[in-house]
PDB file of N, CA and C in Angstrom:
ATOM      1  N   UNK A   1      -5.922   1.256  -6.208  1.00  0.00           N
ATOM      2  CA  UNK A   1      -5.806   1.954  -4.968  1.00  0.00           C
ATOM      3  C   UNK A   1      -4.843   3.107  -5.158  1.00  0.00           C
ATOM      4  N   UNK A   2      -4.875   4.344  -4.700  1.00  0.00           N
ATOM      5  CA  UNK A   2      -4.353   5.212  -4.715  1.00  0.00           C
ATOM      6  C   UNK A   2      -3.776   5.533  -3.324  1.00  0.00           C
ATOM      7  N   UNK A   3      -2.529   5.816  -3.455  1.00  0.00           N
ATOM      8  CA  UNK A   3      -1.573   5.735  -1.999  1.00  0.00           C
ATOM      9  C   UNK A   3      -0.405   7.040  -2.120  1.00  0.00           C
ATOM     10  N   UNK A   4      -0.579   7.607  -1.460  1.00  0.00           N
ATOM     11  CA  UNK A   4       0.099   9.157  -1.333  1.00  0.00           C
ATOM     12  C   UNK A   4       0.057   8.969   0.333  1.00  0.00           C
ATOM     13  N   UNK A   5       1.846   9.417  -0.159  1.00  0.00           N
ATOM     14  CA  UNK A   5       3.042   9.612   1.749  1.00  0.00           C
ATOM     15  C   UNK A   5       3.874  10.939   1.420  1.00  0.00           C
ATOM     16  N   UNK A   6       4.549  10.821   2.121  1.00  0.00           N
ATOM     17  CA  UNK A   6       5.632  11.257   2.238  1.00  0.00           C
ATOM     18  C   UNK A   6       6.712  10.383   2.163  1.00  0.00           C
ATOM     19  N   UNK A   7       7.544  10.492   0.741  1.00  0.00           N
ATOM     20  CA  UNK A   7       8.588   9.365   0.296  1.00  0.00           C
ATOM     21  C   UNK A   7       9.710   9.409   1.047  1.00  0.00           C
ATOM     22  N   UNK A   8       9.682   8.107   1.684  1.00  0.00           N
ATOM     23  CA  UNK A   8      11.162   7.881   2.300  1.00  0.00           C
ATOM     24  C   UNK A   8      11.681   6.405   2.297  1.00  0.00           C
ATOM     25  N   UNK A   9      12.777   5.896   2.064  1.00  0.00           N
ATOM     26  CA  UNK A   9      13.369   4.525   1.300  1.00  0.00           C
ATOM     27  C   UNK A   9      12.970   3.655   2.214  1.00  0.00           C
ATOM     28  N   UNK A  10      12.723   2.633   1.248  1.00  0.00           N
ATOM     29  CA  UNK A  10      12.174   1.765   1.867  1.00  0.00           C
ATOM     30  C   UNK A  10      10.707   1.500   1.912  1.00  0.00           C
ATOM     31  N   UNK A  11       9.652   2.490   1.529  1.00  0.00           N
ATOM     32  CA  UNK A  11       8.119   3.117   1.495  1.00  0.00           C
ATOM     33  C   UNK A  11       7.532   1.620   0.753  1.00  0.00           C
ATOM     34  N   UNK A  12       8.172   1.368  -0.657  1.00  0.00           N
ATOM     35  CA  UNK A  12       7.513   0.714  -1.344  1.00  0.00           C
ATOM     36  C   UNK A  12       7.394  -0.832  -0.580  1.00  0.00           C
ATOM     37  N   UNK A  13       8.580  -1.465  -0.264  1.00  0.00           N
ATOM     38  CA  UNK A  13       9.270  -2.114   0.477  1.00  0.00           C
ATOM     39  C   UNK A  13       7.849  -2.789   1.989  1.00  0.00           C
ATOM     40  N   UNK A  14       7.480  -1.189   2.367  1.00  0.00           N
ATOM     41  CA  UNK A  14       6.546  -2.005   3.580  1.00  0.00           C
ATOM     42  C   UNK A  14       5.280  -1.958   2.977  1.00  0.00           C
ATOM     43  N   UNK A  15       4.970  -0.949   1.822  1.00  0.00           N
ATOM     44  CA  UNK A  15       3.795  -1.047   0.828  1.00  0.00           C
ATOM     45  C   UNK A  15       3.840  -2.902   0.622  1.00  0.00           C
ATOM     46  N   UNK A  16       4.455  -3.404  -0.030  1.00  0.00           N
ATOM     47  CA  UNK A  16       4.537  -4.461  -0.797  1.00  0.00           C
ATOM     48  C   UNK A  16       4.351  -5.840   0.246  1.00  0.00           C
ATOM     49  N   UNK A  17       4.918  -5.560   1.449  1.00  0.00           N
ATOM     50  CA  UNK A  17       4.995  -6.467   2.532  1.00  0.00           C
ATOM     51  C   UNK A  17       3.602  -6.556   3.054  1.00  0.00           C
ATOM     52  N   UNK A  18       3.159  -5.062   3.320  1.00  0.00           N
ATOM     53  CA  UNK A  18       1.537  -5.191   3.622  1.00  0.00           C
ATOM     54  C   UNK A  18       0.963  -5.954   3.149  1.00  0.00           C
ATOM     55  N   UNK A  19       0.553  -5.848   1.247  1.00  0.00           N
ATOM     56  CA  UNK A  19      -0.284  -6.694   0.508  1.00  0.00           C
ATOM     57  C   UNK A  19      -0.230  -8.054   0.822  1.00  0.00           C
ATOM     58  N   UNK A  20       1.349  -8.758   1.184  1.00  0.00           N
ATOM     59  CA  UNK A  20       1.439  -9.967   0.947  1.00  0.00           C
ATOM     60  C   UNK A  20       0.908  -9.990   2.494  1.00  0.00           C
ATOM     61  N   UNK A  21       1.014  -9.775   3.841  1.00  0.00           N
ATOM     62  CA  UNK A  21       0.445 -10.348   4.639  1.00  0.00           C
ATOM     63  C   UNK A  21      -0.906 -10.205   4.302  1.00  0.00           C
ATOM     64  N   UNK A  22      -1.657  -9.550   3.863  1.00  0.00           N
ATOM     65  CA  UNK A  22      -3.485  -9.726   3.809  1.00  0.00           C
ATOM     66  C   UNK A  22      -3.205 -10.430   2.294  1.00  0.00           C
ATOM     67  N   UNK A  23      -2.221 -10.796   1.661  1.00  0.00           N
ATOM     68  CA  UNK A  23      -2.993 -11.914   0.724  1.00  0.00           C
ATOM     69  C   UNK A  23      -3.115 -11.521  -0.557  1.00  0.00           C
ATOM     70  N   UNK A  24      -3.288  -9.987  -0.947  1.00  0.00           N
ATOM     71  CA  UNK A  24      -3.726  -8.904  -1.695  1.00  0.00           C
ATOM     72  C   UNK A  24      -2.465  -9.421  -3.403  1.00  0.00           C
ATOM     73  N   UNK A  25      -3.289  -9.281  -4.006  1.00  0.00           N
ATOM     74  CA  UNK A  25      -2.703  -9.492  -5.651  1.00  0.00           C
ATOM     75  C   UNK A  25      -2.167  -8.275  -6.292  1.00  0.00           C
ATOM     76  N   UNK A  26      -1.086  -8.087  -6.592  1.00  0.00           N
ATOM     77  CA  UNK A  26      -0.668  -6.699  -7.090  1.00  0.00           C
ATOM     78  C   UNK A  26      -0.324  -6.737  -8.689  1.00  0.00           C
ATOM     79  N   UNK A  27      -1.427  -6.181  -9.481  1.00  0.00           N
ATOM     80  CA  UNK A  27      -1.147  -6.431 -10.653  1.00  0.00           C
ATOM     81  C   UNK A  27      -0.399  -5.556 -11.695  1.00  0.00           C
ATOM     82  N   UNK A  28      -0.625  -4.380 -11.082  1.00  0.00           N
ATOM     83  CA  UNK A  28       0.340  -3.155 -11.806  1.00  0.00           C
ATOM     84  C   UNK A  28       0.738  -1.850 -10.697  1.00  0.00           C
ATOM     85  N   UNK A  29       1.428  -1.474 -11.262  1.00  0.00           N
ATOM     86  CA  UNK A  29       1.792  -0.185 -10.540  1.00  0.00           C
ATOM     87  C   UNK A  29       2.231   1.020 -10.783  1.00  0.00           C
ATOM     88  N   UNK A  30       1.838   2.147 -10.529  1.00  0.00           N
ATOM     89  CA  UNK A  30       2.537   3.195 -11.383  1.00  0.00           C
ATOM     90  C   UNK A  30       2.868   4.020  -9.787  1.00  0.00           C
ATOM     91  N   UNK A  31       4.521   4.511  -9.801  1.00  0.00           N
ATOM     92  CA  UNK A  31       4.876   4.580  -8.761  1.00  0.00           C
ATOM     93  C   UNK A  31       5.798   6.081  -9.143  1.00  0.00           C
ATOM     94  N   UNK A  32       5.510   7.238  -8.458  1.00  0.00           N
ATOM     95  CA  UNK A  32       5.405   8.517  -8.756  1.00  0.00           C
ATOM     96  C   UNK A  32       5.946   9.684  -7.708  1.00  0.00           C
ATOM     97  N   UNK A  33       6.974  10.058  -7.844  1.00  0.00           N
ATOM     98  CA  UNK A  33       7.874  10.861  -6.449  1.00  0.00           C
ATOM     99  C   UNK A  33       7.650  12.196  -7.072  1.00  0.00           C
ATOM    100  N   UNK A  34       7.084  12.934  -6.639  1.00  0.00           N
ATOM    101  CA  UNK A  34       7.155  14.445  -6.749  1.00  0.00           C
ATOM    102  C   UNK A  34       7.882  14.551  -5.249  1.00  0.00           C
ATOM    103  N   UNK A  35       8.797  15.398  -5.708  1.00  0.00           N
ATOM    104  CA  UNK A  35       9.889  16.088  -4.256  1.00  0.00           C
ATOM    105  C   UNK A  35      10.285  15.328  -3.114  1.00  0.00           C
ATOM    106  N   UNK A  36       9.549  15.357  -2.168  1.00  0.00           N
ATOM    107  CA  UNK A  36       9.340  14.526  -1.158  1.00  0.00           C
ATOM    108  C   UNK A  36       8.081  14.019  -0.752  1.00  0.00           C
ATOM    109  N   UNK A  37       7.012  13.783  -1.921  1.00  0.00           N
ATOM    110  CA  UNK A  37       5.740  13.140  -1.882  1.00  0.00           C
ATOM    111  C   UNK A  37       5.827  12.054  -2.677  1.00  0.00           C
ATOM    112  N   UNK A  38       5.054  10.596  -2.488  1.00  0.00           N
ATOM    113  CA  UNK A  38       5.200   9.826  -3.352  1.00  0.00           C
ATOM    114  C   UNK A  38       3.140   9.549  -3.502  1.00  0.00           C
ATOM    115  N   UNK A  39       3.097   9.597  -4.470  1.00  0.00           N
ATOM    116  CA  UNK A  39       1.924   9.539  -5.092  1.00  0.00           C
ATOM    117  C   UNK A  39       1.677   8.235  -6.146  1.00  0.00           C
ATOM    118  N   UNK A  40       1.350   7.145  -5.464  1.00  0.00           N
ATOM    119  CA  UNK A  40       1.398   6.088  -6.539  1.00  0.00           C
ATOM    120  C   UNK A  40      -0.103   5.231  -7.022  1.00  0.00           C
ATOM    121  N   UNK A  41      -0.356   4.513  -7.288  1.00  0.00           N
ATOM    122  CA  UNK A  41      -1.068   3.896  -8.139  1.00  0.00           C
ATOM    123  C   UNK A  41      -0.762   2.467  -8.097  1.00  0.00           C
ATOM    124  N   UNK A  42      -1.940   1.766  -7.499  1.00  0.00           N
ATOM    125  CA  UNK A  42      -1.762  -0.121  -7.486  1.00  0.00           C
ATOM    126  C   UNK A  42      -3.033  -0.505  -8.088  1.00  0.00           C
ATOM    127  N   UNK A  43      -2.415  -1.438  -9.303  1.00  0.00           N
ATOM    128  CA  UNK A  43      -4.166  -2.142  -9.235  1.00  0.00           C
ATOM    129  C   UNK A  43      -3.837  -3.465  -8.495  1.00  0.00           C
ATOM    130  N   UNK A  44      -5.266  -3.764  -7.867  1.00  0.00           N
ATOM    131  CA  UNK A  44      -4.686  -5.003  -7.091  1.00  0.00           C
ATOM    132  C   UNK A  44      -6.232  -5.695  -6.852  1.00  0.00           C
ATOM    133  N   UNK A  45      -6.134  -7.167  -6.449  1.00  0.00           N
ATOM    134  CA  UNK A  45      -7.023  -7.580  -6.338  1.00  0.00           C
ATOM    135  C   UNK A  45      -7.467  -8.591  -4.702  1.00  0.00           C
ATOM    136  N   UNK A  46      -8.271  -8.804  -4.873  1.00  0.00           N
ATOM    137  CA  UNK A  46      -8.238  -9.748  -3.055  1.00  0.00           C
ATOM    138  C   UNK A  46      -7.494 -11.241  -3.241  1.00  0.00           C
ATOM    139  N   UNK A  47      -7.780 -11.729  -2.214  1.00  0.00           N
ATOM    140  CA  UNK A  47      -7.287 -13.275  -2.508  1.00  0.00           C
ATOM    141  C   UNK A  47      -7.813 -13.759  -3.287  1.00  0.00           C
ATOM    142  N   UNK A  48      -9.077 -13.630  -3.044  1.00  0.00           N
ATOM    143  CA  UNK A  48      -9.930 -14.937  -4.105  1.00  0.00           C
ATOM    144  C   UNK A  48     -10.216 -14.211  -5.538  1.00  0.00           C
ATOM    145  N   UNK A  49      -9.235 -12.906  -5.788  1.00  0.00           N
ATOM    146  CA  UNK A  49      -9.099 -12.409  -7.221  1.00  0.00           C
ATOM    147  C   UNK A  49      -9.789 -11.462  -7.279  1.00  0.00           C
ATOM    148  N   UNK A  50     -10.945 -10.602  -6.882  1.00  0.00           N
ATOM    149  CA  UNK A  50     -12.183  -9.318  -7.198  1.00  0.00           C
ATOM    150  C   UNK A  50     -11.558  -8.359  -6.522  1.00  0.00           C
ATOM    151  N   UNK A  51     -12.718  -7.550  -6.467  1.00  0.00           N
ATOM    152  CA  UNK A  51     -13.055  -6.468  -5.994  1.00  0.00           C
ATOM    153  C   UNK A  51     -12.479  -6.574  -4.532  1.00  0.00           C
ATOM    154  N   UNK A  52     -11.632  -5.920  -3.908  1.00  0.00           N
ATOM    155  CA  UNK A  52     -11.553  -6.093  -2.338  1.00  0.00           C
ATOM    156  C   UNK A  52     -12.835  -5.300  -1.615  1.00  0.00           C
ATOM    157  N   UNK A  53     -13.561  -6.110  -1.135  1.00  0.00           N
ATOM    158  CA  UNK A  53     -14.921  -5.710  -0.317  1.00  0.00           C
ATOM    159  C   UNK A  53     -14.463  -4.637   0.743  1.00  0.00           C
ATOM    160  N   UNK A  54     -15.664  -3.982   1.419  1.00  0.00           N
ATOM    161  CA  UNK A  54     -15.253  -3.085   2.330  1.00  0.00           C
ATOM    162  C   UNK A  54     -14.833  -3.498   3.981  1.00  0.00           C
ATOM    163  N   UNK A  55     -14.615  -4.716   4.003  1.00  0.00           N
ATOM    164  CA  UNK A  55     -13.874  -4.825   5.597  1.00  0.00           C
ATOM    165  C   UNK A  55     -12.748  -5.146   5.207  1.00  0.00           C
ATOM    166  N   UNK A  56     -12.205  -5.651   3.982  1.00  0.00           N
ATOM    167  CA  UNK A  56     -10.922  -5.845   3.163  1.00  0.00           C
ATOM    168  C   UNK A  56     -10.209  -4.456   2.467  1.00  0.00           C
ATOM    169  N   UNK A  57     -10.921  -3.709   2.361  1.00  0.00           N
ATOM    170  CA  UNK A  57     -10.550  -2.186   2.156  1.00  0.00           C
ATOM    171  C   UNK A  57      -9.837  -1.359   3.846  1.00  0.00           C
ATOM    172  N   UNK A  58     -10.674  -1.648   4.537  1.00  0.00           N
ATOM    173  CA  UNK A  58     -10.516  -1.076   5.873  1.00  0.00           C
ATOM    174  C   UNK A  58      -9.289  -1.932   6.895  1.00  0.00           C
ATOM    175  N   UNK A  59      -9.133  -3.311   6.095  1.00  0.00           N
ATOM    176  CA  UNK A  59      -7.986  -3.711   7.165  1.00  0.00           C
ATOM    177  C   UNK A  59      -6.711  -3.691   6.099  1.00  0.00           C
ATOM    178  N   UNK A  60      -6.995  -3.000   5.024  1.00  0.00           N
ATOM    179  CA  UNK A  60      -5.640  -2.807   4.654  1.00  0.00           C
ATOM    180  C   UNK A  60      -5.519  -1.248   4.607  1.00  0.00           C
ATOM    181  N   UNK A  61      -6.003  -0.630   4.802  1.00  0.00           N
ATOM    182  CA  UNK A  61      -6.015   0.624   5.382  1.00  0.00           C
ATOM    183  C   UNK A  61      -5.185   0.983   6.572  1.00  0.00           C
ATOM    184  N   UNK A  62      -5.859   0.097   7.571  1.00  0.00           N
ATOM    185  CA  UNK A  62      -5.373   0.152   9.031  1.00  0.00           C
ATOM    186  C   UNK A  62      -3.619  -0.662   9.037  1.00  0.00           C
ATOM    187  N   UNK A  63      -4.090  -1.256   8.296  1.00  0.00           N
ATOM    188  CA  UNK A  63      -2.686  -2.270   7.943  1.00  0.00           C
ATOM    189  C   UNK A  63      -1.248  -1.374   7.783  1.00  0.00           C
ATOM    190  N   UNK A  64      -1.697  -0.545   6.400  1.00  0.00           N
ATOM    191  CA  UNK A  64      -0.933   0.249   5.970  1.00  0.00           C
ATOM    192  C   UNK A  64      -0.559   1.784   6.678  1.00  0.00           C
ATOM    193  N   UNK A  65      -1.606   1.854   7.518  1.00  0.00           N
ATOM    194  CA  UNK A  65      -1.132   3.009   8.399  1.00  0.00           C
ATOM    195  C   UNK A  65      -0.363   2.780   9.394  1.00  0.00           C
ATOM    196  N   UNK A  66      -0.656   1.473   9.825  1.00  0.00           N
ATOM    197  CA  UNK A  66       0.019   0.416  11.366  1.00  0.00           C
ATOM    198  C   UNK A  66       1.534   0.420  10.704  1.00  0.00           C
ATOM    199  N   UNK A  67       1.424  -0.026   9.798  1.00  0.00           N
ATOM    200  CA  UNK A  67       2.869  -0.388   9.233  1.00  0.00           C
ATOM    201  C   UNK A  67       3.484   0.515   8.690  1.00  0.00           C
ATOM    202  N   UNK A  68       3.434   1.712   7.966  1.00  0.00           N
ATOM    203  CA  UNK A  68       4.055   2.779   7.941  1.00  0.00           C
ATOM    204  C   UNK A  68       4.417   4.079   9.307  1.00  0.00           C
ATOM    205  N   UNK A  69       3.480   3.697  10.140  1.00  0.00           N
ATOM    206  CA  UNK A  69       3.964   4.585  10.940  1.00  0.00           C
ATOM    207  C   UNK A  69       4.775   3.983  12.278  1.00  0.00           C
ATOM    208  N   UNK A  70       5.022   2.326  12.194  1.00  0.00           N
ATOM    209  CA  UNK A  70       6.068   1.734  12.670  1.00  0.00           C
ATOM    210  C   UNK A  70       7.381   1.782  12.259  1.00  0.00           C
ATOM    211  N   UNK A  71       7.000   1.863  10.415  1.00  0.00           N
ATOM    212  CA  UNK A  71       8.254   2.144   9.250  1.00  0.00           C
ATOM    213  C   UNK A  71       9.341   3.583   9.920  1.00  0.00           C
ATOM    214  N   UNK A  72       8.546   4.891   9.500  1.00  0.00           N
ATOM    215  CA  UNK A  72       8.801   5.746   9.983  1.00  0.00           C
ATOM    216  C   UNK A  72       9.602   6.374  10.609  1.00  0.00           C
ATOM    217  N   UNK A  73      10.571   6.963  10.076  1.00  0.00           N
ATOM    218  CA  UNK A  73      12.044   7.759  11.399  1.00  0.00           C
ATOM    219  C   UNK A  73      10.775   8.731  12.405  1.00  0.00           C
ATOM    220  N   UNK A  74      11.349   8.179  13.658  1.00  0.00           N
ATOM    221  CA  UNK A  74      10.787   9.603  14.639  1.00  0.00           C
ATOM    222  C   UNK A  74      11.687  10.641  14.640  1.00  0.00           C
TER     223      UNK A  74
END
C-alpha cells in the first residue's frame, strides 16, 4: 500500500493503530519524509494472510482518512 500525507508526529503512530483495529498484517515498511510530505510504503496482508479484497481495501481507506483527520491539528 502506498500512503502519502502531510508528515506530522505521531502520523505513523495512527497509521499503525489503524491496521491493528481492521486486523491488517504489516510485514515491511519503507517510511520516507521529503520536507513536510511523508511518502511511505507498507506491505501488508488481511487477517486471514492474502490479498486484502476490495471492501477490505475501502474500509481501510475510510479508516485511515477517519483517523487521520481526527489525528490532525485544526
Amino acid at each position: 500500500m502506498e500512503f502519502v500525507a502531510l508528515d506530522t508526529p505521531g502520523l505513523l503512530a495512527v497509521v499503525g493503530a489503524t491496521f491493528y483495529d481492521l486486523g491488517i498484517n504489516l510485514h515491511a515498511a519503507k517510511i520516507t519524509t521529503i520536507g513536510e510530505r511523508a511518502e511511505d510504503l507498507f506491505i501488508i496482508t488481511s487477517p486471514a494472510g492474502g490479498q486484502l479484497d476490495e471492501e477490505q481495501q475501502q474500509a481501510l481507506s475510510n479508516s485511515l482518512k477517519e483517523n487521520i483527520a481526527e489525528f490532525a491539528p485544526n
